[in-house]
Protein backbone atom coordinates (compact mmCIF):
# COMPACT_ATOMS: atom_id res chain seq x y z
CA UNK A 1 -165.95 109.31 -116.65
CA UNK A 2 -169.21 110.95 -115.79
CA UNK A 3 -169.55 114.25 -117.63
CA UNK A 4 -172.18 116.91 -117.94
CA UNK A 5 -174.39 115.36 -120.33
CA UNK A 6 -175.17 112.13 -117.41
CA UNK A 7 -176.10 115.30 -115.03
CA UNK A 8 -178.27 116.80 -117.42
CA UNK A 9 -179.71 113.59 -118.35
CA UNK A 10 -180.45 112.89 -115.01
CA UNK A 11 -181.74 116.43 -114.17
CA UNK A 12 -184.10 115.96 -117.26
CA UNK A 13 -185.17 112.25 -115.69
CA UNK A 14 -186.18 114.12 -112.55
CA UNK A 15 -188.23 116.70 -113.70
CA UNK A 16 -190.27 114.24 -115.68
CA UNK A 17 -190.63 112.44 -112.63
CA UNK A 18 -191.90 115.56 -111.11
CA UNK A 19 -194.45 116.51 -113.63
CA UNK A 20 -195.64 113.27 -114.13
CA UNK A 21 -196.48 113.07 -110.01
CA UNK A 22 -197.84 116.57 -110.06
CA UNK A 23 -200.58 115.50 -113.26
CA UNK A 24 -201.53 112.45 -111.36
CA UNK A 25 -205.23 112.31 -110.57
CA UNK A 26 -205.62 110.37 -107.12
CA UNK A 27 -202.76 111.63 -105.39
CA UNK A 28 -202.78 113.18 -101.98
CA UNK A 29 -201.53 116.64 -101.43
CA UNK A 30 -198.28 115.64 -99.82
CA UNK A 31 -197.32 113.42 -103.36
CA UNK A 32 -197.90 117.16 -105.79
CA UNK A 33 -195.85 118.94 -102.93
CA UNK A 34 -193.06 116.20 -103.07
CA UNK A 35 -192.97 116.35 -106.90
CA UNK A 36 -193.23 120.05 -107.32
CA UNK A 37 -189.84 119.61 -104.76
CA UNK A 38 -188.56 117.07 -107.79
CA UNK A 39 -188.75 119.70 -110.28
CA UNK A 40 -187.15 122.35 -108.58
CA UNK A 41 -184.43 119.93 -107.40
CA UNK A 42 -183.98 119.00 -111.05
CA UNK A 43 -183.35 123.24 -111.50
CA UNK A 44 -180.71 122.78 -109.10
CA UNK A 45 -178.98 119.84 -110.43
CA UNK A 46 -179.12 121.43 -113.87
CA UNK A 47 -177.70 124.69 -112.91
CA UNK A 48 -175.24 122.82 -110.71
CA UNK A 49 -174.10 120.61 -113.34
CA UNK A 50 -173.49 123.23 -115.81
CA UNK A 51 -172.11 126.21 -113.34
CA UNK A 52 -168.64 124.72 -114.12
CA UNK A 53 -168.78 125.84 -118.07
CA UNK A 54 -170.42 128.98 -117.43
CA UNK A 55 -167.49 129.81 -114.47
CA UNK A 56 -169.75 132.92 -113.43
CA UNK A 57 -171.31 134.07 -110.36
CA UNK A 58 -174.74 134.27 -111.93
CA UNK A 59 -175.08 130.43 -112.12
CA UNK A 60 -174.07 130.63 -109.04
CA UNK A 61 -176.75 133.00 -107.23
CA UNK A 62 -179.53 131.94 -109.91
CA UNK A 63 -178.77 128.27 -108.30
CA UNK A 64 -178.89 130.12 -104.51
CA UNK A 65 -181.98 131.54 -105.47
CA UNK A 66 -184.06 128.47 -106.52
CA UNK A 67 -182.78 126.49 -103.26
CA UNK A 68 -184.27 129.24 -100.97
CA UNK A 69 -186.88 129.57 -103.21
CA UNK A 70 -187.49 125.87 -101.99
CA UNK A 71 -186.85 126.34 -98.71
CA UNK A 72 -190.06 128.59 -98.65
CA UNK A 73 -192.23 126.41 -100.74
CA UNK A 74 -191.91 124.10 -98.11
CA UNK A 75 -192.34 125.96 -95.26
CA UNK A 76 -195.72 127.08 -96.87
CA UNK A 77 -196.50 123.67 -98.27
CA UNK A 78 -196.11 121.91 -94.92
CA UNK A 79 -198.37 125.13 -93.17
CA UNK A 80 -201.32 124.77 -95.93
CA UNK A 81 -201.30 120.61 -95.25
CA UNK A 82 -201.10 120.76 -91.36
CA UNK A 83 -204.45 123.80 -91.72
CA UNK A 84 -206.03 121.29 -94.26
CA UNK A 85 -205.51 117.90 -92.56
CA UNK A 86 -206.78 119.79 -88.86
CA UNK A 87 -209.88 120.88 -90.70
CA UNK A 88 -210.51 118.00 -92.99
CA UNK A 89 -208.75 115.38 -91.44
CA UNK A 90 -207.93 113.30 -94.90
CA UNK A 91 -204.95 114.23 -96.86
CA UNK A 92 -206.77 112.49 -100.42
CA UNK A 93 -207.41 115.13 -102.69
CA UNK A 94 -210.88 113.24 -103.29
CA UNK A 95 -211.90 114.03 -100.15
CA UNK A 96 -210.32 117.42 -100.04
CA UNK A 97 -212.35 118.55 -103.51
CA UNK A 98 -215.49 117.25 -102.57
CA UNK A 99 -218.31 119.75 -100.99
CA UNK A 100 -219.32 119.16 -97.09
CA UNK A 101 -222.86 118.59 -96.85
């Protein structure tokens, strides 16, 4: 049977997956939005996973909280790369840091 420990395994799994994609070097923006997305998904999952042993409303509205707390970082996220890609038109974060000349 699948118990708590598998979801919080797999919650940790996914937030190393989403700080190792954030750290890498020669990623575009879209790959450090998607993996910031990771982590807080792996919030979720953790608070989800362990909201049946705590059996209180505060796991409950912490876990409400993060998810529209996503729903925003997106929102924003996809804004900032639709300006950038318009005025740069590369979504490489080589091309984004270097100067215009």
């Amino acid at each position: 049977m699948i118990g708590t420990g598998h979801f919080v395994a797999l919650a940790g799994l996914a937030f190393l997956i989403g700080v190792a994609g954030s750290l890498r070097r020669r990623g575009s923006v879209l790959l450090v939005v998607m993996s910031a997305q990771i982590v807080t998904l792996a919030a979720i999952m953790l608070g989800a996973a362990t909201a049946p042993e705590a059996a209180s409303a505060t796991v409950t509205a912490y876990a409400l909280s993060v998810m529209i707390g996503a729903i925003a970082q997106v929102s924003v996220a996809a804004a900032i790369i639709i300006c950038v890609y318009r005025n740069r038109g590369a979504l490489a974060l080589r091309r984004i840091n270097a100067p215009r000349g």
